[in-house]
PDB file of N, CA and C in Angstrom:
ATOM      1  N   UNK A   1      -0.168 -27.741 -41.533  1.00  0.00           N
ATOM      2  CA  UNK A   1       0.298 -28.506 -40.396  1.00  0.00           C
ATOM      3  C   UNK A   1      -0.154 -27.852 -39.087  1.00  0.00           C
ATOM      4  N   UNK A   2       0.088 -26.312 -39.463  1.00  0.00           N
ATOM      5  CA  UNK A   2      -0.391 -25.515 -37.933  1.00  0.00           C
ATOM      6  C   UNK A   2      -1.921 -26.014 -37.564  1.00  0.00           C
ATOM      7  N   UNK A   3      -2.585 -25.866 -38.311  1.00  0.00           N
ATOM      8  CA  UNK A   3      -3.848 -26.152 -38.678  1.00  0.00           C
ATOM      9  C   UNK A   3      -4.792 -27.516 -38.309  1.00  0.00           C
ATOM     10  N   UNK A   4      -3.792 -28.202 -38.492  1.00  0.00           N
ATOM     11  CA  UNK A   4      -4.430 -29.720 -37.989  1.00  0.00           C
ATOM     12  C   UNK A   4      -3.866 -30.152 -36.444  1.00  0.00           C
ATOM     13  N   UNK A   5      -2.718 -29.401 -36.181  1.00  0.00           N
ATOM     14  CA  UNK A   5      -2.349 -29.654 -34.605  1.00  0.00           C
ATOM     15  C   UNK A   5      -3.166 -28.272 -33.492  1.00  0.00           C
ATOM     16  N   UNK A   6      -3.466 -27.297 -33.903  1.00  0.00           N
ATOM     17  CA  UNK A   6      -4.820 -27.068 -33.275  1.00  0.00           C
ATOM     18  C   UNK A   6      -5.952 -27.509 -33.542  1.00  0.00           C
ATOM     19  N   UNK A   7      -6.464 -27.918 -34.710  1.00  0.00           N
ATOM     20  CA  UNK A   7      -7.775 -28.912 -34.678  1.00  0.00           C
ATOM     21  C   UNK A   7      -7.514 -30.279 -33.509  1.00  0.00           C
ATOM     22  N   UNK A   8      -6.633 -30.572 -33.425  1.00  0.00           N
ATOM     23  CA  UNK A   8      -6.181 -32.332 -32.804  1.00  0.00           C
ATOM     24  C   UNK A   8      -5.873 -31.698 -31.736  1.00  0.00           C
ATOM     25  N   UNK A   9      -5.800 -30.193 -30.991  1.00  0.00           N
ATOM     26  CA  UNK A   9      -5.573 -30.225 -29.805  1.00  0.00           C
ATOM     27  C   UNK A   9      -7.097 -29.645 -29.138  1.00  0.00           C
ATOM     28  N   UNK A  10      -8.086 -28.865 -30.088  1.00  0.00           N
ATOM     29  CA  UNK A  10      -8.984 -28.632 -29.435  1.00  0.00           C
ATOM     30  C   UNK A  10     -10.255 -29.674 -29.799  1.00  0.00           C
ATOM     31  N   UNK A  11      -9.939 -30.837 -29.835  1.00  0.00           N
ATOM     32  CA  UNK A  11     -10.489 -31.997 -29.839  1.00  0.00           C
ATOM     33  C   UNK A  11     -10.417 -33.089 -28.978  1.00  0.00           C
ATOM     34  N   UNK A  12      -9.185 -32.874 -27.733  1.00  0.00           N
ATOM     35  CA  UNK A  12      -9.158 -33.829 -27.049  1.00  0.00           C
ATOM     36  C   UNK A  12      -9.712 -33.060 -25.631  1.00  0.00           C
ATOM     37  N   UNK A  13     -10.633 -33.275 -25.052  1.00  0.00           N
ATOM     38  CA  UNK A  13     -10.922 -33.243 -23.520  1.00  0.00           C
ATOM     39  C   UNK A  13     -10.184 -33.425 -22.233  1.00  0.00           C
ATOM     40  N   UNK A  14      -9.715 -32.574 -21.795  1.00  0.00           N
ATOM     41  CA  UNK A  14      -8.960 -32.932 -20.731  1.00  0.00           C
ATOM     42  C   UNK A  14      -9.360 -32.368 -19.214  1.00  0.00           C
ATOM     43  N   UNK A  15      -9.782 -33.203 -18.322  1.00  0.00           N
ATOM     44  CA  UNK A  15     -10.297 -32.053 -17.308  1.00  0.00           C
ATOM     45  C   UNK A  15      -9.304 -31.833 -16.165  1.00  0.00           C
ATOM     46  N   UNK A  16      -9.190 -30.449 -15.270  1.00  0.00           N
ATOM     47  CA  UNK A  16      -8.462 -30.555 -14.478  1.00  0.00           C
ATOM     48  C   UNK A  16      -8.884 -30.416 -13.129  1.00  0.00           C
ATOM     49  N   UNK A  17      -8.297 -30.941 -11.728  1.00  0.00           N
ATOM     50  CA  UNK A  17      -8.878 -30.766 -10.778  1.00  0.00           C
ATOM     51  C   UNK A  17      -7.536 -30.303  -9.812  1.00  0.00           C
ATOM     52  N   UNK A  18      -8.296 -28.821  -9.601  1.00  0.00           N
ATOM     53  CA  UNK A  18      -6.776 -28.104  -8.527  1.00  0.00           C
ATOM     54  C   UNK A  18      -6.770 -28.984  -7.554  1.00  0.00           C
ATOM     55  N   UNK A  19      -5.398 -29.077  -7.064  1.00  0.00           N
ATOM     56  CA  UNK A  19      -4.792 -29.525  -5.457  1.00  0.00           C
ATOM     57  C   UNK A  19      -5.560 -29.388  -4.645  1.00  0.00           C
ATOM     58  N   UNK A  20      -5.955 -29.435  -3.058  1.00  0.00           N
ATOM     59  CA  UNK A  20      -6.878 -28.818  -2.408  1.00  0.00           C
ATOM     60  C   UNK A  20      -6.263 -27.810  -1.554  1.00  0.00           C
ATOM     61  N   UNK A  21      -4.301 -27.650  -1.841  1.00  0.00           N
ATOM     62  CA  UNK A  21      -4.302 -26.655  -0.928  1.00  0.00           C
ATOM     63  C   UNK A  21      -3.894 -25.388  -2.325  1.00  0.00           C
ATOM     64  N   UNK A  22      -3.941 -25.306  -3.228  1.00  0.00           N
ATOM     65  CA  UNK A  22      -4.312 -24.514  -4.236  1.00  0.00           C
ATOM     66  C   UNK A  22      -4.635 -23.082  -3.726  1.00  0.00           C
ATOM     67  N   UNK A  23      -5.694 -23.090  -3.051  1.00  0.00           N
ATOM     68  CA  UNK A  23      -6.210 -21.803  -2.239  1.00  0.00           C
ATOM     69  C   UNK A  23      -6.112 -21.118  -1.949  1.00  0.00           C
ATOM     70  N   UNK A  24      -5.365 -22.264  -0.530  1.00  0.00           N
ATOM     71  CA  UNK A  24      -4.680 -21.561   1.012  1.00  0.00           C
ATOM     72  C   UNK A  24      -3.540 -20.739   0.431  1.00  0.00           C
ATOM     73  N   UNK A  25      -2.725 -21.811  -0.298  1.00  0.00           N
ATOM     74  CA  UNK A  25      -1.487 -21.532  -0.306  1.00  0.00           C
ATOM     75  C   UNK A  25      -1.495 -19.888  -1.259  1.00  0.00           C
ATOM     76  N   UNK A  26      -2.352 -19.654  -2.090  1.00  0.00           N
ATOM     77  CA  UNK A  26      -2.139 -18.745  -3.233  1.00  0.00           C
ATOM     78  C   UNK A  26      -2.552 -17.474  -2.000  1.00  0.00           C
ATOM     79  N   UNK A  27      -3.745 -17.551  -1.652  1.00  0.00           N
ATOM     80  CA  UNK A  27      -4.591 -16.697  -0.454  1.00  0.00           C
ATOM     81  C   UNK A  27      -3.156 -15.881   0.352  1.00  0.00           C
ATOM     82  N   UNK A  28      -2.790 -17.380   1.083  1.00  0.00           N
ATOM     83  CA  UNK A  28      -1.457 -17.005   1.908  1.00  0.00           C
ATOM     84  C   UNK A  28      -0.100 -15.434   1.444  1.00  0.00           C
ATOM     85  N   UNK A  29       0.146 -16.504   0.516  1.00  0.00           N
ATOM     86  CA  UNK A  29       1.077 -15.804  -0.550  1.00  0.00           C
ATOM     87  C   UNK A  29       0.721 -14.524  -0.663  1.00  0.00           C
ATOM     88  N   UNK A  30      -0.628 -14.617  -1.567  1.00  0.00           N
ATOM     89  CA  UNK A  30      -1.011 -12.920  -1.738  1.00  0.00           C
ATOM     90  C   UNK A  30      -0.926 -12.021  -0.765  1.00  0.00           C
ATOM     91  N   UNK A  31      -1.417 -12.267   0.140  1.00  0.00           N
ATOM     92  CA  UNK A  31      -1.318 -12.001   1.648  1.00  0.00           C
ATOM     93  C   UNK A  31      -0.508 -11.649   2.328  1.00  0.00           C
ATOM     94  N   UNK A  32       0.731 -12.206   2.403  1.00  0.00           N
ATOM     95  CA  UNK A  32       2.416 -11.762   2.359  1.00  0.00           C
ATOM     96  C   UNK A  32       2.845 -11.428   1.899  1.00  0.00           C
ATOM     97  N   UNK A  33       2.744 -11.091   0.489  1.00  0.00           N
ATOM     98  CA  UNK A  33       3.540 -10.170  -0.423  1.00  0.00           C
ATOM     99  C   UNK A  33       2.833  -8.875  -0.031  1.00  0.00           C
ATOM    100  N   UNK A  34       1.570  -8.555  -0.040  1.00  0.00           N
ATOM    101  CA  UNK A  34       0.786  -7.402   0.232  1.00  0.00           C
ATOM    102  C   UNK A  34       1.309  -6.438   1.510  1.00  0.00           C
ATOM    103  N   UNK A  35       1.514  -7.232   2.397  1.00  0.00           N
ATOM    104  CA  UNK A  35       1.684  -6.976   3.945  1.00  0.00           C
ATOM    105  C   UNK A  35       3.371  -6.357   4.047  1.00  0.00           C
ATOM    106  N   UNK A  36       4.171  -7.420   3.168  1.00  0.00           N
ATOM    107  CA  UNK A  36       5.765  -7.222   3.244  1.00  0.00           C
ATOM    108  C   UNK A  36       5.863  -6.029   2.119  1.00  0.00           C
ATOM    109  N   UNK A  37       5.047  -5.814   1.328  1.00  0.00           N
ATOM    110  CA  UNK A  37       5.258  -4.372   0.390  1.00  0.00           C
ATOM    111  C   UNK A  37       4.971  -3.465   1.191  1.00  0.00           C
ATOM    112  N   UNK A  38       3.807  -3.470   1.585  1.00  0.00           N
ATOM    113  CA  UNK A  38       3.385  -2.166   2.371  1.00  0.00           C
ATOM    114  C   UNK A  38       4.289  -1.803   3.635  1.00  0.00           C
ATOM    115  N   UNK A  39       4.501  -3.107   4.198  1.00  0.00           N
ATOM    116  CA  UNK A  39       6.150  -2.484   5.155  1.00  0.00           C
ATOM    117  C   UNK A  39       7.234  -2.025   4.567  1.00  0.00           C
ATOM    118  N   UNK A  40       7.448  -2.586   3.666  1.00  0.00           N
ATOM    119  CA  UNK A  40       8.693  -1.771   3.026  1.00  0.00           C
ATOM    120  C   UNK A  40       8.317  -0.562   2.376  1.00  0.00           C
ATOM    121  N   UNK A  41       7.112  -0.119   2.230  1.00  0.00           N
ATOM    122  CA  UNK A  41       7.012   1.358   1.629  1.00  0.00           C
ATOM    123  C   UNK A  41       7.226   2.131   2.966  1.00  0.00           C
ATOM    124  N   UNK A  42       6.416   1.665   3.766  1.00  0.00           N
ATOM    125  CA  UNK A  42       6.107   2.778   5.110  1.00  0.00           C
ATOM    126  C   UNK A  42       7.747   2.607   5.611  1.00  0.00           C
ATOM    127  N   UNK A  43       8.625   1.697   5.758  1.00  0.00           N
ATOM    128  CA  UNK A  43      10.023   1.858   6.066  1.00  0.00           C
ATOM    129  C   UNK A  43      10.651   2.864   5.200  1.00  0.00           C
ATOM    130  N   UNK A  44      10.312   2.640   4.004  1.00  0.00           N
ATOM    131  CA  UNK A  44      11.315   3.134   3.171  1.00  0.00           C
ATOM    132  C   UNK A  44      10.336   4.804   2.944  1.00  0.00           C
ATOM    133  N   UNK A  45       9.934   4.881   3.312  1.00  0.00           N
ATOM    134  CA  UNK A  45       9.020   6.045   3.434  1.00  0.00           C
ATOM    135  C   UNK A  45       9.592   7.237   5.273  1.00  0.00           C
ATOM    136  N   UNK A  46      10.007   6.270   5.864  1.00  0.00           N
ATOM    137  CA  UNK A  46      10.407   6.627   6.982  1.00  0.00           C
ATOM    138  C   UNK A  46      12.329   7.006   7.028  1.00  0.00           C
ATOM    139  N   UNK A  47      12.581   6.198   6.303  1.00  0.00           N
ATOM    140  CA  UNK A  47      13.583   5.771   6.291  1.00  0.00           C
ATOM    141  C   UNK A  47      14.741   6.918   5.306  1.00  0.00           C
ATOM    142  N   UNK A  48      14.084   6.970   4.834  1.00  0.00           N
ATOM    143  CA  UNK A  48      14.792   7.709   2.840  1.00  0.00           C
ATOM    144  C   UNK A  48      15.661   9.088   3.574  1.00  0.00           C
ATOM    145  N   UNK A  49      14.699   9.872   4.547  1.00  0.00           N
ATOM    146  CA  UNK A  49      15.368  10.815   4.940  1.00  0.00           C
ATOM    147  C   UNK A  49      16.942  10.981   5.424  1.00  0.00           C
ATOM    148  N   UNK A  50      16.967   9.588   6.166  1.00  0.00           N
ATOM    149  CA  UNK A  50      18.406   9.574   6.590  1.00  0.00           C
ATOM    150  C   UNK A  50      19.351   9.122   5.972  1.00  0.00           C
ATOM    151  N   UNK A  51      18.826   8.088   4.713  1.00  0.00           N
ATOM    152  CA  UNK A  51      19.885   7.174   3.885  1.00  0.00           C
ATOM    153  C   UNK A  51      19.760   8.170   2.162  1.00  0.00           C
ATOM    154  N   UNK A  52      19.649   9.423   2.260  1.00  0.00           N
ATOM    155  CA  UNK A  52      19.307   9.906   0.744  1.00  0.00           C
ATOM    156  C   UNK A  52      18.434   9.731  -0.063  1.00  0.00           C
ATOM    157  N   UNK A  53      18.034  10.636  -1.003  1.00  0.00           N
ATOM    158  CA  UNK A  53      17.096  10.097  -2.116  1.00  0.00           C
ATOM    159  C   UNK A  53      16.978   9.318  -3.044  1.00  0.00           C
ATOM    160  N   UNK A  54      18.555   8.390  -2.770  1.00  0.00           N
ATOM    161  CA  UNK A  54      18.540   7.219  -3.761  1.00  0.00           C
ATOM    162  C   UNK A  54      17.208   6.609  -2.776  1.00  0.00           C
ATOM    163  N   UNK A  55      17.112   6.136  -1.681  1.00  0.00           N
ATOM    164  CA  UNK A  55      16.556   5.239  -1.155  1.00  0.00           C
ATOM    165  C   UNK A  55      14.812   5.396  -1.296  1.00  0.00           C
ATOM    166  N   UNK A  56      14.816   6.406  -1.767  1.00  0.00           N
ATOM    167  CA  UNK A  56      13.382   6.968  -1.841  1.00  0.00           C
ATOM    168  C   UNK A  56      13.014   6.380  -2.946  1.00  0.00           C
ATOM    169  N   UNK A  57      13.771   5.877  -4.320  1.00  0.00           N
ATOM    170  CA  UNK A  57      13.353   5.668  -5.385  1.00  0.00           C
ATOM    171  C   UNK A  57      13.014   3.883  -5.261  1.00  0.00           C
ATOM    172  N   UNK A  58      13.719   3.444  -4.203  1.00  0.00           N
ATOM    173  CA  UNK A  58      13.054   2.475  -4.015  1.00  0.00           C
ATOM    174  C   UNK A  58      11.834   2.166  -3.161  1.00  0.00           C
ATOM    175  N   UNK A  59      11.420   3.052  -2.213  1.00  0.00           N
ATOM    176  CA  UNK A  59      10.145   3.173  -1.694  1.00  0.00           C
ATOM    177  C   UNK A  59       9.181   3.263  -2.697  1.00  0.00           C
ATOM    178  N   UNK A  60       9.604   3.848  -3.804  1.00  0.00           N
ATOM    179  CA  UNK A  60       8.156   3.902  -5.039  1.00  0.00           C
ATOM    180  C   UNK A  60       8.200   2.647  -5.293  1.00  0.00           C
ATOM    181  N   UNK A  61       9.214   1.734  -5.648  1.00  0.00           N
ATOM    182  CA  UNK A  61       9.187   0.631  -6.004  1.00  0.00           C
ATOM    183  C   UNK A  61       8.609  -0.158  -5.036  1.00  0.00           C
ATOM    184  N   UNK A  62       8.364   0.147  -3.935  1.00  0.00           N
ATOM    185  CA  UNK A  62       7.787  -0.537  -3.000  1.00  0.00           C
ATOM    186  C   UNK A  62       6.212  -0.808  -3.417  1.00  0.00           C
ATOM    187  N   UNK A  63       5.891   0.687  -3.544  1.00  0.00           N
ATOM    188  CA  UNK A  63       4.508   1.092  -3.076  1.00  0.00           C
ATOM    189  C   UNK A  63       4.101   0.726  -4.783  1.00  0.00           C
ATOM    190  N   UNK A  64       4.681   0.770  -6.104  1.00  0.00           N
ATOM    191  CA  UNK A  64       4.298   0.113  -7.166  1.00  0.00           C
ATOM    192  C   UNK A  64       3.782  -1.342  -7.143  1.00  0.00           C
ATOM    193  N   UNK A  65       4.605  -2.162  -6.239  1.00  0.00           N
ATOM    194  CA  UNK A  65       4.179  -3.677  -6.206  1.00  0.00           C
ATOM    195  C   UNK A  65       3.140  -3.661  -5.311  1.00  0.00           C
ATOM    196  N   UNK A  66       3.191  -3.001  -4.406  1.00  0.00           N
ATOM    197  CA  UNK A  66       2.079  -2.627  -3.567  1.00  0.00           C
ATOM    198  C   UNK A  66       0.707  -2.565  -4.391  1.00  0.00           C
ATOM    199  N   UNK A  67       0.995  -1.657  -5.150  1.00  0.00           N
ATOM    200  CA  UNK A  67       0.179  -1.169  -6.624  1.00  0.00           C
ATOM    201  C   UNK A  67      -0.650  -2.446  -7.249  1.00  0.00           C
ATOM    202  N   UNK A  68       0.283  -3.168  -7.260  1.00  0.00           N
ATOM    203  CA  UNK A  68       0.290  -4.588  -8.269  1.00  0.00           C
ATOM    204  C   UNK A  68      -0.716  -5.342  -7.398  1.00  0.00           C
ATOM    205  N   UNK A  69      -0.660  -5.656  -6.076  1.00  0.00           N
ATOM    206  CA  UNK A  69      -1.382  -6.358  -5.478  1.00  0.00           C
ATOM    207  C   UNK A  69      -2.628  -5.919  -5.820  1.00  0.00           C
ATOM    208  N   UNK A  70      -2.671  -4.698  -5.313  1.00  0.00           N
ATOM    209  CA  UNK A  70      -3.819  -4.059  -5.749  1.00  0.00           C
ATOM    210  C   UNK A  70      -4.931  -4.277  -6.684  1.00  0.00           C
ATOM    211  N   UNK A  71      -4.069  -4.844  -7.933  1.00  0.00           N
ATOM    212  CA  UNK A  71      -4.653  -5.273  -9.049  1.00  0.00           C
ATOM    213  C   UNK A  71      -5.071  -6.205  -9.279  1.00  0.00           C
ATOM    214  N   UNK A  72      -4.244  -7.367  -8.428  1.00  0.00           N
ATOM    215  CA  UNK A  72      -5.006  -8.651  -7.911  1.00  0.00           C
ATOM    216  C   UNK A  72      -6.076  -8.595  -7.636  1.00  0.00           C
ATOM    217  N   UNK A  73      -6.176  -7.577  -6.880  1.00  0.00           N
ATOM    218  CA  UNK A  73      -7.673  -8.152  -5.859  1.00  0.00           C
ATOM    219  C   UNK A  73      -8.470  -7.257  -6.962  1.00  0.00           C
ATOM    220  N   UNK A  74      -8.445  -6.237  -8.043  1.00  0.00           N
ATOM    221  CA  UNK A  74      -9.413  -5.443  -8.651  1.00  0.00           C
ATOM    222  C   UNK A  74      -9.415  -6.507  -9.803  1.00  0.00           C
ATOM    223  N   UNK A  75      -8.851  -7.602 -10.240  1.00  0.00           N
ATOM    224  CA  UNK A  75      -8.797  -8.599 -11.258  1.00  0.00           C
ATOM    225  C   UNK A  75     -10.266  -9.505 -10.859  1.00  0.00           C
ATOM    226  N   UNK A  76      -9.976  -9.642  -9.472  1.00  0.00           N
ATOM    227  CA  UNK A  76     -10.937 -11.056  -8.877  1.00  0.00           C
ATOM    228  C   UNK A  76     -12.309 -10.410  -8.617  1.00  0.00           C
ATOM    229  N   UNK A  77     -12.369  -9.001  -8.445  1.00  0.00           N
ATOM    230  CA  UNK A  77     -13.607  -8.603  -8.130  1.00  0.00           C
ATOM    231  C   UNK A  77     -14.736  -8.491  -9.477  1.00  0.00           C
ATOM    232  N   UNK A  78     -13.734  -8.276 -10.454  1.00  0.00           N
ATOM    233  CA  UNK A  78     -14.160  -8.079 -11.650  1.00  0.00           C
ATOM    234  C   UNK A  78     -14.907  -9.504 -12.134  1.00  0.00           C
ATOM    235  N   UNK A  79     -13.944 -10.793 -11.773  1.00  0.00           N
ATOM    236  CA  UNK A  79     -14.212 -11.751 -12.308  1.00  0.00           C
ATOM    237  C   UNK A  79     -15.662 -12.420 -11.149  1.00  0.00           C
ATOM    238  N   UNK A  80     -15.635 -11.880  -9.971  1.00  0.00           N
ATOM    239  CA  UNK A  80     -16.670 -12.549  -8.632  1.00  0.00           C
ATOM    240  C   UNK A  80     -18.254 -11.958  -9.883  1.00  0.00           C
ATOM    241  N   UNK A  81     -17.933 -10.230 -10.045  1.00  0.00           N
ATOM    242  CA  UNK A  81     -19.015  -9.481 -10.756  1.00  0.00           C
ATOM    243  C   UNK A  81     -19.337 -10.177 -12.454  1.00  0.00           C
ATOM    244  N   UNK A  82     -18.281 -11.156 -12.748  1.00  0.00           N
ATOM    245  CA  UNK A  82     -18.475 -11.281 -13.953  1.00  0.00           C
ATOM    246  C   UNK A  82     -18.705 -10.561 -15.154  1.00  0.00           C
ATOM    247  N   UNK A  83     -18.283  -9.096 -14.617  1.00  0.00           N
ATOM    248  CA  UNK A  83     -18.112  -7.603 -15.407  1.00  0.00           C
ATOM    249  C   UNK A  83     -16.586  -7.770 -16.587  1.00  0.00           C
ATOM    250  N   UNK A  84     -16.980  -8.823 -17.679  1.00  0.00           N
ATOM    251  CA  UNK A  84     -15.709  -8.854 -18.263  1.00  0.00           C
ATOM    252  C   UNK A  84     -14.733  -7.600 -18.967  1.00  0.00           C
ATOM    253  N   UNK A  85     -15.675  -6.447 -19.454  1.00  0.00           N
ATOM    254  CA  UNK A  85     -15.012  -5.228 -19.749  1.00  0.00           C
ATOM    255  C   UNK A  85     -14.359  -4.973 -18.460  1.00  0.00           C
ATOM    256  N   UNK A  86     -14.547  -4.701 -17.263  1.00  0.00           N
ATOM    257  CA  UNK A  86     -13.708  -4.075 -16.318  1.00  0.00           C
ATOM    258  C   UNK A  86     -12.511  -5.650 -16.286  1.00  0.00           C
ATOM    259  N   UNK A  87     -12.348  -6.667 -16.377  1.00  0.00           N
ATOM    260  CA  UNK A  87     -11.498  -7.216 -15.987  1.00  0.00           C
ATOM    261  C   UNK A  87     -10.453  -7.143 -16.750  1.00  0.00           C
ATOM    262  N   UNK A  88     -10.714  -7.295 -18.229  1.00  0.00           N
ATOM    263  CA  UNK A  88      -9.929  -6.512 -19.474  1.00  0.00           C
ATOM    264  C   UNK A  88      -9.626  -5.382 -19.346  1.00  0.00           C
ATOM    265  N   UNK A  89      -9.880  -4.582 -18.857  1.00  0.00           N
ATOM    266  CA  UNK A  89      -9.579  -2.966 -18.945  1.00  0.00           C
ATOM    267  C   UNK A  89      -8.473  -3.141 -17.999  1.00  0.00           C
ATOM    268  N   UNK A  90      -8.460  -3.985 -16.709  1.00  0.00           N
ATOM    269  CA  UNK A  90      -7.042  -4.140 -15.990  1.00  0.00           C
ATOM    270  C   UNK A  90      -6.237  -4.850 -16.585  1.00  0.00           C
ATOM    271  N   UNK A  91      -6.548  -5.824 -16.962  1.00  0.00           N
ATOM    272  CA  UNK A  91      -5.889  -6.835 -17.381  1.00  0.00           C
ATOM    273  C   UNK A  91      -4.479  -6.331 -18.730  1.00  0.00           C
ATOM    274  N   UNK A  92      -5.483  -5.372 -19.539  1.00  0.00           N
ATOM    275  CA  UNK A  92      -4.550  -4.432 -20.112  1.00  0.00           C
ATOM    276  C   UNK A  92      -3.541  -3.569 -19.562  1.00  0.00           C
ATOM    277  N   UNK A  93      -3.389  -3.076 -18.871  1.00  0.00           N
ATOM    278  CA  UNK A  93      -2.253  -2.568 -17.869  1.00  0.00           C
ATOM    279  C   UNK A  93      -1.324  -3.312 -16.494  1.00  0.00           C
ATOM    280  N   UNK A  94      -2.177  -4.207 -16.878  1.00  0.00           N
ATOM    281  CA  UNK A  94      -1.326  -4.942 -15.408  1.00  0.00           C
ATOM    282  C   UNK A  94      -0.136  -5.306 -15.116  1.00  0.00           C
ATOM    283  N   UNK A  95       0.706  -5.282 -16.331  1.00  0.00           N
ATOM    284  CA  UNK A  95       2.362  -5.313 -15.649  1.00  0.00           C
ATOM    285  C   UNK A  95       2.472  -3.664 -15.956  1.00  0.00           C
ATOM    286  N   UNK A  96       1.992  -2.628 -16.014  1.00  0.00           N
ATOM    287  CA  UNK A  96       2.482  -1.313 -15.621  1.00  0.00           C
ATOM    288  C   UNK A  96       3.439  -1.108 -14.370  1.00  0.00           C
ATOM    289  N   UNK A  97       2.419  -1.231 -13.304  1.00  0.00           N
ATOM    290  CA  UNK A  97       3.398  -1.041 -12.039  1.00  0.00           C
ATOM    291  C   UNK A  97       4.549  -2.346 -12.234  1.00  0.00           C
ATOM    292  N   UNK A  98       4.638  -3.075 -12.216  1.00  0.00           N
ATOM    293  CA  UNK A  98       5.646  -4.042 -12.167  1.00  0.00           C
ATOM    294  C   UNK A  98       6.671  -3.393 -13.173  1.00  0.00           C
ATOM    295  N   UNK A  99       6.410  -2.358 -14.613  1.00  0.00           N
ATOM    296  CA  UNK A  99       7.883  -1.747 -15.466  1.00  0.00           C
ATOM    297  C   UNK A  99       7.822  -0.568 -14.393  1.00  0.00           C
ATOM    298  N   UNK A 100       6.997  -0.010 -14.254  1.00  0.00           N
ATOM    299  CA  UNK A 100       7.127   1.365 -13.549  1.00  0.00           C
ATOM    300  C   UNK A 100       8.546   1.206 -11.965  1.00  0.00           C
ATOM    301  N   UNK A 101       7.320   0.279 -11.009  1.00  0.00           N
ATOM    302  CA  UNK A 101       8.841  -0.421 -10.381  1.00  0.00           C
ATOM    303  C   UNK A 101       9.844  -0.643 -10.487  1.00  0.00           C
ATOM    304  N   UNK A 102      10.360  -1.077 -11.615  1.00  0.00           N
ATOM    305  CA  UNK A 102      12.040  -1.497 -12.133  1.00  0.00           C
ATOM    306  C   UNK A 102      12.190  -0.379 -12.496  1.00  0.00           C
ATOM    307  N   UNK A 103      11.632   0.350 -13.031  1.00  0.00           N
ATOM    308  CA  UNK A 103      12.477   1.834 -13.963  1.00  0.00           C
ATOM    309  C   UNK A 103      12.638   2.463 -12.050  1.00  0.00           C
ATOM    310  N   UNK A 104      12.007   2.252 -11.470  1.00  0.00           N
ATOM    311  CA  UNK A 104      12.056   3.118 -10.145  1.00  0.00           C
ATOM    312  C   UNK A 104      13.631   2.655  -9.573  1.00  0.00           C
ATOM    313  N   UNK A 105      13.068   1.239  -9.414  1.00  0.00           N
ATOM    314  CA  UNK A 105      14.957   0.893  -9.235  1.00  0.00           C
ATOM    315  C   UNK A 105      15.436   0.951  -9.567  1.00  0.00           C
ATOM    316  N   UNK A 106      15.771   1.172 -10.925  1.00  0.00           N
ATOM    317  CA  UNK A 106      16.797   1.343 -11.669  1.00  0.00           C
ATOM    318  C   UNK A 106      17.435   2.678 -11.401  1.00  0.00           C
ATOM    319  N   UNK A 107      16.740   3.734 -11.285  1.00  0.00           N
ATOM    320  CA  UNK A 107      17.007   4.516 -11.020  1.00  0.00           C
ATOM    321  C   UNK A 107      17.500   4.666  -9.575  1.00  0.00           C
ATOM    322  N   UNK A 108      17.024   4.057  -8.640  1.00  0.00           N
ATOM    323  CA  UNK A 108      17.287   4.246  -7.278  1.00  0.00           C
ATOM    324  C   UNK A 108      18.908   3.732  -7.396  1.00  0.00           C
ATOM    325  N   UNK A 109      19.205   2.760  -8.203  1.00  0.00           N
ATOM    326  CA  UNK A 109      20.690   2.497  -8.740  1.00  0.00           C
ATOM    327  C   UNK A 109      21.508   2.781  -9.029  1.00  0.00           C
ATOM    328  N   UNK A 110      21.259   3.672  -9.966  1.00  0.00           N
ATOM    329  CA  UNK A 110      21.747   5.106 -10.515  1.00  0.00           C
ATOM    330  C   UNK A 110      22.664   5.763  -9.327  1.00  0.00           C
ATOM    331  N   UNK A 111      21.262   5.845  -9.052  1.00  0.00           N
ATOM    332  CA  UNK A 111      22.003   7.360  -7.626  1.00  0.00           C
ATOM    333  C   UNK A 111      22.133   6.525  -6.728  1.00  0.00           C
ATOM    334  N   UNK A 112      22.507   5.396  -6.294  1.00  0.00           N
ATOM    335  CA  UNK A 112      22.933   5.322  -5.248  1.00  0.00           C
ATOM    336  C   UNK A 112      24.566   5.077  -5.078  1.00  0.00           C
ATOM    337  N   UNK A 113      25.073   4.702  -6.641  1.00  0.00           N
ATOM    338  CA  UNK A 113      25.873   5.019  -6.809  1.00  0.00           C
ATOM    339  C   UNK A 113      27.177   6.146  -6.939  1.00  0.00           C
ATOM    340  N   UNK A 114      26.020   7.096  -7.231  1.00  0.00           N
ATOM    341  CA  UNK A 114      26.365   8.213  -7.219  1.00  0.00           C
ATOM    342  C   UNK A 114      26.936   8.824  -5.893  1.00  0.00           C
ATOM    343  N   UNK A 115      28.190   9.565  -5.731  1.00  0.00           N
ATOM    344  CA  UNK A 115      28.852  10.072  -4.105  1.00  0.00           C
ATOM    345  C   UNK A 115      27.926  11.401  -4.292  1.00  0.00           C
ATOM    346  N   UNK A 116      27.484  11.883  -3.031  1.00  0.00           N
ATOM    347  CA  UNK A 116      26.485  13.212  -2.566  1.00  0.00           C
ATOM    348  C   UNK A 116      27.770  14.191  -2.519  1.00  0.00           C
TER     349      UNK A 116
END
């Protein structure tokens, strides 16, 4: 049964045509998340001293998603170069920073709970 509903699905043609603001909007996005991480690292990088070292553990978490963007743009360069080993080789790690991040908060949780 598995068998004949992937035969009957890679038999029908379907084409797709993105939105036209598809682009902008993704471009945008990336763009703002990039910009609003990196402020919140350099805040929370500025910042940690006066509010404790719980707060520091979320500055990594900052600068991890920060990380992540990062990977965006080393995903697309890979794919512009059509270098498919390097796009796989990220592609294999790419929610790293995104667990690394949460274990960061999590921890920043921890202790912030914690009385000094």
């Amino acid at each position: 049964m598995f068998i004949f509903l992937v035969t009957l699905l890679a038999q029908v043609s379907t084409t797709f045509r993105q939105p036209s603001y598809f682009g902008p909007v993704i471009a945008t996005m990336f763009l703002l998340g990039a910009i609003a991480w990196l402020v919140a690292a350099v805040l929370g990088f500025a910042r940690a001293r006066a509010f404790g070292p719980s707060t520091r553990w979320f500055t990594f978490t900052a600068v991890c998603m920060l990380l992540f963007h990062i990977q965006f743009l080393a995903v697309g360069f890979g794919v512009l170069t059509n270098d498919s080993s390097f796009v796989f080789t990220v592609l294999t790690f790419f929610n790293f920073f995104v667990i690394l991040g949460a274990i960061c908060a999590i921890i920043g949780f921890i202790r912030l709970t914690t009385p000094r």
